[in-house]
PDB file of N, CA and C in Angstrom:
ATOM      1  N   UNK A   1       0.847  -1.176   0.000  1.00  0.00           N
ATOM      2  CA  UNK A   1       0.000   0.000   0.000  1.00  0.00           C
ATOM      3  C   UNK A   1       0.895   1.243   0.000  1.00  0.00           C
ATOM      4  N   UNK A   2       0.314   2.500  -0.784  1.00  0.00           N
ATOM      5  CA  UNK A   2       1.446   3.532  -0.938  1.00  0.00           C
ATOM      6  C   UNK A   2       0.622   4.846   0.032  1.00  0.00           C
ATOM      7  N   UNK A   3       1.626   5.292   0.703  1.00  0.00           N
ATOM      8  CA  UNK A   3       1.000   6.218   1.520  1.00  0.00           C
ATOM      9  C   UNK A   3       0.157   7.365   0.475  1.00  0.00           C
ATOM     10  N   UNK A   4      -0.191   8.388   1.134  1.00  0.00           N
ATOM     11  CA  UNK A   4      -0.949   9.476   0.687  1.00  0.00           C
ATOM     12  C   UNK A   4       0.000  10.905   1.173  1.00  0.00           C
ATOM     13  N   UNK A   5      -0.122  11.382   0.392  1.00  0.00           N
ATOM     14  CA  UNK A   5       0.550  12.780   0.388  1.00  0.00           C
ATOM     15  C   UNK A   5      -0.901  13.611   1.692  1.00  0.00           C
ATOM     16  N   UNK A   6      -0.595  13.952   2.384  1.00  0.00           N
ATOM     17  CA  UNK A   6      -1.375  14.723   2.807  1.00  0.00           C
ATOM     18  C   UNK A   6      -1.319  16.571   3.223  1.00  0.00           C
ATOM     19  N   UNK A   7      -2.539  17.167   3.036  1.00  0.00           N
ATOM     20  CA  UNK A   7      -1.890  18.632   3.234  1.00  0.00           C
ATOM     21  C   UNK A   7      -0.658  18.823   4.036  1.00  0.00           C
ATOM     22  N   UNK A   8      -0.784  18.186   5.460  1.00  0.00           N
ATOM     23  CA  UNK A   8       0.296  18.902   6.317  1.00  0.00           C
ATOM     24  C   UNK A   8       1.872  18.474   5.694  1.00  0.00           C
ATOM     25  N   UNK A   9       1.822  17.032   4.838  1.00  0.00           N
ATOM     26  CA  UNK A   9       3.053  16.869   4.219  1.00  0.00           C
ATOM     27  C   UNK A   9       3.357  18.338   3.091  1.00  0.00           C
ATOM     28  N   UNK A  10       2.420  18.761   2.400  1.00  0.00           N
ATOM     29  CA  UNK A  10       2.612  20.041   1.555  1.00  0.00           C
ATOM     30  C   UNK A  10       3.112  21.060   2.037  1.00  0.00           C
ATOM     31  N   UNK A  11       2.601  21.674   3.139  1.00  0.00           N
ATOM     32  CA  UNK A  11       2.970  22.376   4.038  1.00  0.00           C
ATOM     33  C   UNK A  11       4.073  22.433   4.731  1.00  0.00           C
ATOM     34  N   UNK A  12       4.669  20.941   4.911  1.00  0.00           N
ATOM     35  CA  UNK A  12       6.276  20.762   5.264  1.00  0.00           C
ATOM     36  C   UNK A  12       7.286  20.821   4.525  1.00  0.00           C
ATOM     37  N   UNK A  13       6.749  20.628   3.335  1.00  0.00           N
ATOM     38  CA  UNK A  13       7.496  20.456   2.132  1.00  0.00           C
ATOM     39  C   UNK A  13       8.245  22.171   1.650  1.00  0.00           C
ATOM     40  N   UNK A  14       6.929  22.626   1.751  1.00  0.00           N
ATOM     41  CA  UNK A  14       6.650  24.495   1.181  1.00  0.00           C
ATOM     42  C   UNK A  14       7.662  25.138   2.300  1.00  0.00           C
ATOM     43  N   UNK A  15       7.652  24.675   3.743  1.00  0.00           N
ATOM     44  CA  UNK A  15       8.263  25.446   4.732  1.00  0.00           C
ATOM     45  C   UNK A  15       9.930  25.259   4.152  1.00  0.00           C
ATOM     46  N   UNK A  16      10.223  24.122   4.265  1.00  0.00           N
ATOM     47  CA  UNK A  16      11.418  23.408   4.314  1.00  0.00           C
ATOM     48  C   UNK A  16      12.339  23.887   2.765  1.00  0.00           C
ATOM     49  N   UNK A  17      11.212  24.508   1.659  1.00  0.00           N
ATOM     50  CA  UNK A  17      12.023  25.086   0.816  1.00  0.00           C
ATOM     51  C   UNK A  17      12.776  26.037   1.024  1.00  0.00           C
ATOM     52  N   UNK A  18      12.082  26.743   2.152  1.00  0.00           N
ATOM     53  CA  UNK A  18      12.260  28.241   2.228  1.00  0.00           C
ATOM     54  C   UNK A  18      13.909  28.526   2.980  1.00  0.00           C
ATOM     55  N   UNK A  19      14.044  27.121   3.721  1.00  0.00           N
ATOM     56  CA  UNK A  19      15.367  27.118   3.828  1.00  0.00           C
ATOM     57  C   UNK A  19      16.495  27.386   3.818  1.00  0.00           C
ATOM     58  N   UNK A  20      16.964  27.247   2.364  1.00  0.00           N
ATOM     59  CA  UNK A  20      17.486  27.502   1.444  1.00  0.00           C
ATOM     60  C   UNK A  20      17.727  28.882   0.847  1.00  0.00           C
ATOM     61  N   UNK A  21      16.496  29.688   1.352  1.00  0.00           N
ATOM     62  CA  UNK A  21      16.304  30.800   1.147  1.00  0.00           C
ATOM     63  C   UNK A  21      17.716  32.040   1.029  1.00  0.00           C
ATOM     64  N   UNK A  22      17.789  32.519   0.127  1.00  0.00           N
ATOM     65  CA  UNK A  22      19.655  33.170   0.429  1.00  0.00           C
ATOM     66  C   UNK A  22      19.099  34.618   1.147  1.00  0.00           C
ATOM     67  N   UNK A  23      18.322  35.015   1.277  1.00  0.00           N
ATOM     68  CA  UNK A  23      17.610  36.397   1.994  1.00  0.00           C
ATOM     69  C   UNK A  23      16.541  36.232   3.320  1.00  0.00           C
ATOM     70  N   UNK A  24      17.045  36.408   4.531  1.00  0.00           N
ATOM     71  CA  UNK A  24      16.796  35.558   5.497  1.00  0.00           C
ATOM     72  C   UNK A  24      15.289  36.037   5.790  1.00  0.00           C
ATOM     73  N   UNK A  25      15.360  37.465   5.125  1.00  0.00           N
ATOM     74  CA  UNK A  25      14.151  38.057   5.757  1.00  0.00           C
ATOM     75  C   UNK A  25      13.034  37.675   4.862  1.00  0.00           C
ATOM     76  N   UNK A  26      13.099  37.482   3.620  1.00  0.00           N
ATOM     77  CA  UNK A  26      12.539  36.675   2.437  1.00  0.00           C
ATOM     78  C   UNK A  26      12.068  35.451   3.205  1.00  0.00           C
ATOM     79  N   UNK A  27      12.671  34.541   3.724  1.00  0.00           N
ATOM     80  CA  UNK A  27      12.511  33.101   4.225  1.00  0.00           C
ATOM     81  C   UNK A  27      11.855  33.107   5.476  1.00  0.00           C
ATOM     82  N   UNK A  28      11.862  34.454   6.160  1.00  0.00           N
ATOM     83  CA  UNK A  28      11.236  34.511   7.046  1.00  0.00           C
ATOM     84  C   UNK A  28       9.270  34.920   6.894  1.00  0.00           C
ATOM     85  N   UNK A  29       9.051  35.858   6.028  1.00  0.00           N
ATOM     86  CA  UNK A  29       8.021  36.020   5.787  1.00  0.00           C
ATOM     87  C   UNK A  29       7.165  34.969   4.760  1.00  0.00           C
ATOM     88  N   UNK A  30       7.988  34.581   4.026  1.00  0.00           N
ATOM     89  CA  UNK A  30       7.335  33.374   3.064  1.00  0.00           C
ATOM     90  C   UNK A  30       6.863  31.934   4.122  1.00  0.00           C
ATOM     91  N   UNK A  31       7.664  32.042   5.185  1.00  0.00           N
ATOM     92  CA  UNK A  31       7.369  30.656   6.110  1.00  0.00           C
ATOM     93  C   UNK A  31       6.260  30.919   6.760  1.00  0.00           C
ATOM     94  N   UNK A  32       5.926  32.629   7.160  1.00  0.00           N
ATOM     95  CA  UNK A  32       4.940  32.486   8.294  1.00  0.00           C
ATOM     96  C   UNK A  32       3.820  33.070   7.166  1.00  0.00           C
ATOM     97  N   UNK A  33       4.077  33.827   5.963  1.00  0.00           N
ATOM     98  CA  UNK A  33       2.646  33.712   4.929  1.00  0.00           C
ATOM     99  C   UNK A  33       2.535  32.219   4.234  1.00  0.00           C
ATOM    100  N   UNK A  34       3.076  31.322   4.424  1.00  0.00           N
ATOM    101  CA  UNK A  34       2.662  29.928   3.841  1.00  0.00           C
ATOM    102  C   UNK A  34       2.015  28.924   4.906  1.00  0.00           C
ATOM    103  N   UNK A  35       2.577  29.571   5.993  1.00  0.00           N
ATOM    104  CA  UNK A  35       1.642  28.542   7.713  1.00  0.00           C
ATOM    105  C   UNK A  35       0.059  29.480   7.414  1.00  0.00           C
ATOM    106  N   UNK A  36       0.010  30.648   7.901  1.00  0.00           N
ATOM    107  CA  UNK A  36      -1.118  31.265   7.593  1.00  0.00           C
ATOM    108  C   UNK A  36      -1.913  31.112   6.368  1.00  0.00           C
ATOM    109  N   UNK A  37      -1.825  30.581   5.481  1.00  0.00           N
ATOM    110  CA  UNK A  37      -2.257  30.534   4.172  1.00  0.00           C
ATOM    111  C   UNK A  37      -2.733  29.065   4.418  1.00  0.00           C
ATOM    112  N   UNK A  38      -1.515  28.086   4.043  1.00  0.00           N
ATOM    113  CA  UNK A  38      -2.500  26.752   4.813  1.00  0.00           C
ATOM    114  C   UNK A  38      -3.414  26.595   5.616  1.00  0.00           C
ATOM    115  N   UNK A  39      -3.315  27.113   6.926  1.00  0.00           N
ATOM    116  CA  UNK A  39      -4.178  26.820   7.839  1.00  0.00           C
ATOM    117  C   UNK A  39      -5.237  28.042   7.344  1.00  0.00           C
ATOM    118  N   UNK A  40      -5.426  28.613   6.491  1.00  0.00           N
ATOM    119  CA  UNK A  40      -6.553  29.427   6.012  1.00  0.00           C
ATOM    120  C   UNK A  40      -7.393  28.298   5.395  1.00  0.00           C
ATOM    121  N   UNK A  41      -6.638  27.958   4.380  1.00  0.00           N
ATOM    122  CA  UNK A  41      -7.383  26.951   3.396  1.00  0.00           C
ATOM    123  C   UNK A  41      -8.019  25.762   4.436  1.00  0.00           C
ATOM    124  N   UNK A  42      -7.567  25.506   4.858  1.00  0.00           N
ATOM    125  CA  UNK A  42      -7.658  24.303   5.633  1.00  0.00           C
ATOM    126  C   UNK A  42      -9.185  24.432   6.602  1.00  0.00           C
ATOM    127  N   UNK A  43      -9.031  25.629   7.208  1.00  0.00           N
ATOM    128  CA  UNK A  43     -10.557  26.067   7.789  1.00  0.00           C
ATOM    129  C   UNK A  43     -11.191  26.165   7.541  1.00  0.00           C
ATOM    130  N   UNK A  44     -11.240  26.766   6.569  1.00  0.00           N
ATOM    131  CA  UNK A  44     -12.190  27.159   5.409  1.00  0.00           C
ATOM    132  C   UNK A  44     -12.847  25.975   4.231  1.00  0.00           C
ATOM    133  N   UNK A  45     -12.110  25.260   4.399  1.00  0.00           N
ATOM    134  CA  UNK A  45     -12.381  24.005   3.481  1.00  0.00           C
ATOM    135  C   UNK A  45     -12.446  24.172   1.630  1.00  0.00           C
ATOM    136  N   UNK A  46     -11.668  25.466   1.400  1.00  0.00           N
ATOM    137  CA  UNK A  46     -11.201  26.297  -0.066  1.00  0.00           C
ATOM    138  C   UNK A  46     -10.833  25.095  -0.823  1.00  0.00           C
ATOM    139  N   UNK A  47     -11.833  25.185  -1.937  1.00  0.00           N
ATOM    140  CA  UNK A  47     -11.902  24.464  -3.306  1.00  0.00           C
ATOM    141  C   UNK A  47     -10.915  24.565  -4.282  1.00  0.00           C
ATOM    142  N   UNK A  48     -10.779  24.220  -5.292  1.00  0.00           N
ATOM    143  CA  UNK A  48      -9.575  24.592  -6.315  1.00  0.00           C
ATOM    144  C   UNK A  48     -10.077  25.907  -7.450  1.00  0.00           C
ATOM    145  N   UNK A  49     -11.614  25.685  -7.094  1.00  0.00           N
ATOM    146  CA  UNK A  49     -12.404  27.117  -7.936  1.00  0.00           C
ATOM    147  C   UNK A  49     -12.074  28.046  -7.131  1.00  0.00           C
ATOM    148  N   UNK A  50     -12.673  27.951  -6.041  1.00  0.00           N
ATOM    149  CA  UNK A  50     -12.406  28.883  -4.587  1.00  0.00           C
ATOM    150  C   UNK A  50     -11.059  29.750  -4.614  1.00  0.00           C
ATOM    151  N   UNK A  51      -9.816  28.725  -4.774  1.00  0.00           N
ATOM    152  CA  UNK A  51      -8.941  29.400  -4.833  1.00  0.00           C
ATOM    153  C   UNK A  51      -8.160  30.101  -5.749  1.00  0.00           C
ATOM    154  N   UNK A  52      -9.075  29.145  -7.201  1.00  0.00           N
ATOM    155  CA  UNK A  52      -7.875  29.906  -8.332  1.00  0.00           C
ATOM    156  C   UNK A  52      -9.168  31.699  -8.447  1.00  0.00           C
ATOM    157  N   UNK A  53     -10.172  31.629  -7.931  1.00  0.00           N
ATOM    158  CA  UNK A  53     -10.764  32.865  -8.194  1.00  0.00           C
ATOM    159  C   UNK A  53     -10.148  33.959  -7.167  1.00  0.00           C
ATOM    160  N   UNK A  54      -9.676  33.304  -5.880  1.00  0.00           N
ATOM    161  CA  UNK A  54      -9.086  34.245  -5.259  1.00  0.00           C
ATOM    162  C   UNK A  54      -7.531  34.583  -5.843  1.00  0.00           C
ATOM    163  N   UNK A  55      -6.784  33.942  -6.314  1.00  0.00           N
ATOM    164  CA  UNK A  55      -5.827  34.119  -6.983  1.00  0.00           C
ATOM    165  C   UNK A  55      -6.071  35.206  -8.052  1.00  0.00           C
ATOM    166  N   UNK A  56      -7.211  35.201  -8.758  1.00  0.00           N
ATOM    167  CA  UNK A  56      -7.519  36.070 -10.054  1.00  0.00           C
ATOM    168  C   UNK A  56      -7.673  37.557  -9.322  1.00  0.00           C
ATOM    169  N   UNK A  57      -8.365  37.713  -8.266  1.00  0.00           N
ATOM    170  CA  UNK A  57      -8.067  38.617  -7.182  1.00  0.00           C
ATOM    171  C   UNK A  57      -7.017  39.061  -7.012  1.00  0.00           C
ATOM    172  N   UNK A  58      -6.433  38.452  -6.287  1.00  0.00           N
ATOM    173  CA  UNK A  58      -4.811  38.840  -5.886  1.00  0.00           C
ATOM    174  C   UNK A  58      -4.366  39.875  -6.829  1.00  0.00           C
ATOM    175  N   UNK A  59      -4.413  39.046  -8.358  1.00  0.00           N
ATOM    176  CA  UNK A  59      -3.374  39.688  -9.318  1.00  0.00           C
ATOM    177  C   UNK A  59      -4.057  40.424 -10.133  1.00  0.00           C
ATOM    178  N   UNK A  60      -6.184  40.371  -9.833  1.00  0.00           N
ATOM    179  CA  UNK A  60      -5.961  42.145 -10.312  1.00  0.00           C
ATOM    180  C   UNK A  60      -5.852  43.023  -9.459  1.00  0.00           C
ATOM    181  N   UNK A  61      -5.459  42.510  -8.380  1.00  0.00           N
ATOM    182  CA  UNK A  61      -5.275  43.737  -7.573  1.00  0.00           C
ATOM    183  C   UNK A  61      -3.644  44.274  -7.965  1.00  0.00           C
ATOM    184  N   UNK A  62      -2.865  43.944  -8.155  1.00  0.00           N
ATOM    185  CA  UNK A  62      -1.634  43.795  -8.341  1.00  0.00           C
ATOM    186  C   UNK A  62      -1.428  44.305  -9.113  1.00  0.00           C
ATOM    187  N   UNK A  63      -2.467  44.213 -10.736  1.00  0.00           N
ATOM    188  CA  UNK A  63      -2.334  45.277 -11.993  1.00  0.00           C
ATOM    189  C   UNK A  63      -2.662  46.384 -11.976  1.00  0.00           C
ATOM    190  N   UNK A  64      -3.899  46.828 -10.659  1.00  0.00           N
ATOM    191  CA  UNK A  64      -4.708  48.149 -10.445  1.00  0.00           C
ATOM    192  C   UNK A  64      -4.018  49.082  -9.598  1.00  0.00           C
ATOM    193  N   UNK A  65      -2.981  48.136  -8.794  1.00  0.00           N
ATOM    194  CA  UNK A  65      -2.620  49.085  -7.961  1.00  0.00           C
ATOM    195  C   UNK A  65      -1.332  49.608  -8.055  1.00  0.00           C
ATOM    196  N   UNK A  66      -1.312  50.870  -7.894  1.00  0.00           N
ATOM    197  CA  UNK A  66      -0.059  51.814  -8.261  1.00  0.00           C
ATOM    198  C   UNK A  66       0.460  52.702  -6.664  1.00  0.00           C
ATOM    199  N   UNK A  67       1.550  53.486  -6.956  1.00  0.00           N
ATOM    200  CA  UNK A  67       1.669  54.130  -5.523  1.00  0.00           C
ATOM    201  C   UNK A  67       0.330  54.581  -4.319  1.00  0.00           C
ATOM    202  N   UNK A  68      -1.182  54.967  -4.965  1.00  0.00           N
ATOM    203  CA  UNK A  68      -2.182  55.326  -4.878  1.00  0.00           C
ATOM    204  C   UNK A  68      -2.801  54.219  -4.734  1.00  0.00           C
ATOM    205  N   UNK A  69      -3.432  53.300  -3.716  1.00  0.00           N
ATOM    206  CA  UNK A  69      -4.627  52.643  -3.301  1.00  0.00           C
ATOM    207  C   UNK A  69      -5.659  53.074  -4.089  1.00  0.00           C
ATOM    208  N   UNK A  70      -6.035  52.166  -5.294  1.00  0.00           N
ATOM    209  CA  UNK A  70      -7.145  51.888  -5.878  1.00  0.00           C
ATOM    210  C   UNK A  70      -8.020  50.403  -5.385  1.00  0.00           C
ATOM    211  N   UNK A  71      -8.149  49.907  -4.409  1.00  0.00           N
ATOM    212  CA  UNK A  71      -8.544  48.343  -4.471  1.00  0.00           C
ATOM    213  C   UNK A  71     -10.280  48.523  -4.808  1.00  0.00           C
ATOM    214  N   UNK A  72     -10.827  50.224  -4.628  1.00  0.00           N
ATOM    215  CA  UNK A  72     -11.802  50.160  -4.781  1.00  0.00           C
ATOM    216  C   UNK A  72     -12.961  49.679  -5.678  1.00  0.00           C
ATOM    217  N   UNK A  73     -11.988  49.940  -7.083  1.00  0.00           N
ATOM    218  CA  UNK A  73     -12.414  49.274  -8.589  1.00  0.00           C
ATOM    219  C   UNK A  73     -12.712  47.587  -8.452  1.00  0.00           C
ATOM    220  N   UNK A  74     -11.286  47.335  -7.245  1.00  0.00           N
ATOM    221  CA  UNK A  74     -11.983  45.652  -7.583  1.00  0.00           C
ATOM    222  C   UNK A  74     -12.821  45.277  -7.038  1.00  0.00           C
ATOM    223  N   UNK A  75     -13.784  46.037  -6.211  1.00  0.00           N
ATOM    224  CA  UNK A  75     -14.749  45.395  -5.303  1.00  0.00           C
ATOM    225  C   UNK A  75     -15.853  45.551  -6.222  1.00  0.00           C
ATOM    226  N   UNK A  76     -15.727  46.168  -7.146  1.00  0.00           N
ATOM    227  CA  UNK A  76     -17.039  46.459  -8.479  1.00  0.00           C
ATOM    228  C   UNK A  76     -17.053  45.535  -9.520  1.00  0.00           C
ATOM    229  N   UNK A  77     -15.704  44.238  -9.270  1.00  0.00           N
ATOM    230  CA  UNK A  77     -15.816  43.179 -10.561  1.00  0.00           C
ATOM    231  C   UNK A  77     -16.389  42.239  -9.954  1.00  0.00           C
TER     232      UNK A  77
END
Protein backbone atom coordinates (compact mmCIF):
# COMPACT_ATOMS: atom_id res chain seq x y z
CA UNK A 1 0.00 0.00 0.00
CA UNK A 2 1.45 3.53 -0.94
CA UNK A 3 1.00 6.22 1.52
CA UNK A 4 -0.95 9.48 0.69
CA UNK A 5 0.55 12.78 0.39
CA UNK A 6 -1.37 14.72 2.81
CA UNK A 7 -1.89 18.63 3.23
CA UNK A 8 0.30 18.90 6.32
CA UNK A 9 3.05 16.87 4.22
CA UNK A 10 2.61 20.04 1.55
CA UNK A 11 2.97 22.38 4.04
CA UNK A 12 6.28 20.76 5.26
CA UNK A 13 7.50 20.46 2.13
CA UNK A 14 6.65 24.49 1.18
CA UNK A 15 8.26 25.45 4.73
CA UNK A 16 11.42 23.41 4.31
CA UNK A 17 12.02 25.09 0.82
CA UNK A 18 12.26 28.24 2.23
CA UNK A 19 15.37 27.12 3.83
CA UNK A 20 17.49 27.50 1.44
CA UNK A 21 16.30 30.80 1.15
CA UNK A 22 19.65 33.17 0.43
CA UNK A 23 17.61 36.40 1.99
CA UNK A 24 16.80 35.56 5.50
CA UNK A 25 14.15 38.06 5.76
CA UNK A 26 12.54 36.68 2.44
CA UNK A 27 12.51 33.10 4.23
CA UNK A 28 11.24 34.51 7.05
CA UNK A 29 8.02 36.02 5.79
CA UNK A 30 7.33 33.37 3.06
CA UNK A 31 7.37 30.66 6.11
CA UNK A 32 4.94 32.49 8.29
CA UNK A 33 2.65 33.71 4.93
CA UNK A 34 2.66 29.93 3.84
CA UNK A 35 1.64 28.54 7.71
CA UNK A 36 -1.12 31.26 7.59
CA UNK A 37 -2.26 30.53 4.17
CA UNK A 38 -2.50 26.75 4.81
CA UNK A 39 -4.18 26.82 7.84
CA UNK A 40 -6.55 29.43 6.01
CA UNK A 41 -7.38 26.95 3.40
CA UNK A 42 -7.66 24.30 5.63
CA UNK A 43 -10.56 26.07 7.79
CA UNK A 44 -12.19 27.16 5.41
CA UNK A 45 -12.38 24.01 3.48
CA UNK A 46 -11.20 26.30 -0.07
CA UNK A 47 -11.90 24.46 -3.31
CA UNK A 48 -9.57 24.59 -6.31
CA UNK A 49 -12.40 27.12 -7.94
CA UNK A 50 -12.41 28.88 -4.59
CA UNK A 51 -8.94 29.40 -4.83
CA UNK A 52 -7.87 29.91 -8.33
CA UNK A 53 -10.76 32.87 -8.19
CA UNK A 54 -9.09 34.25 -5.26
CA UNK A 55 -5.83 34.12 -6.98
CA UNK A 56 -7.52 36.07 -10.05
CA UNK A 57 -8.07 38.62 -7.18
CA UNK A 58 -4.81 38.84 -5.89
CA UNK A 59 -3.37 39.69 -9.32
CA UNK A 60 -5.96 42.15 -10.31
CA UNK A 61 -5.27 43.74 -7.57
CA UNK A 62 -1.63 43.80 -8.34
CA UNK A 63 -2.33 45.28 -11.99
CA UNK A 64 -4.71 48.15 -10.44
CA UNK A 65 -2.62 49.09 -7.96
CA UNK A 66 -0.06 51.81 -8.26
CA UNK A 67 1.67 54.13 -5.52
CA UNK A 68 -2.18 55.33 -4.88
CA UNK A 69 -4.63 52.64 -3.30
CA UNK A 70 -7.15 51.89 -5.88
CA UNK A 71 -8.54 48.34 -4.47
CA UNK A 72 -11.80 50.16 -4.78
CA UNK A 73 -12.41 49.27 -8.59
CA UNK A 74 -11.98 45.65 -7.58
CA UNK A 75 -14.75 45.40 -5.30
CA UNK A 76 -17.04 46.46 -8.48
CA UNK A 77 -15.82 43.18 -10.56
Amino acid sequence: MTERTTPDDITAAVLASFARCPDERLGTVMRSLTTHLHAFVKEVGLTEEEWREAIGVLTDTGHITTGRCRTRRLAER
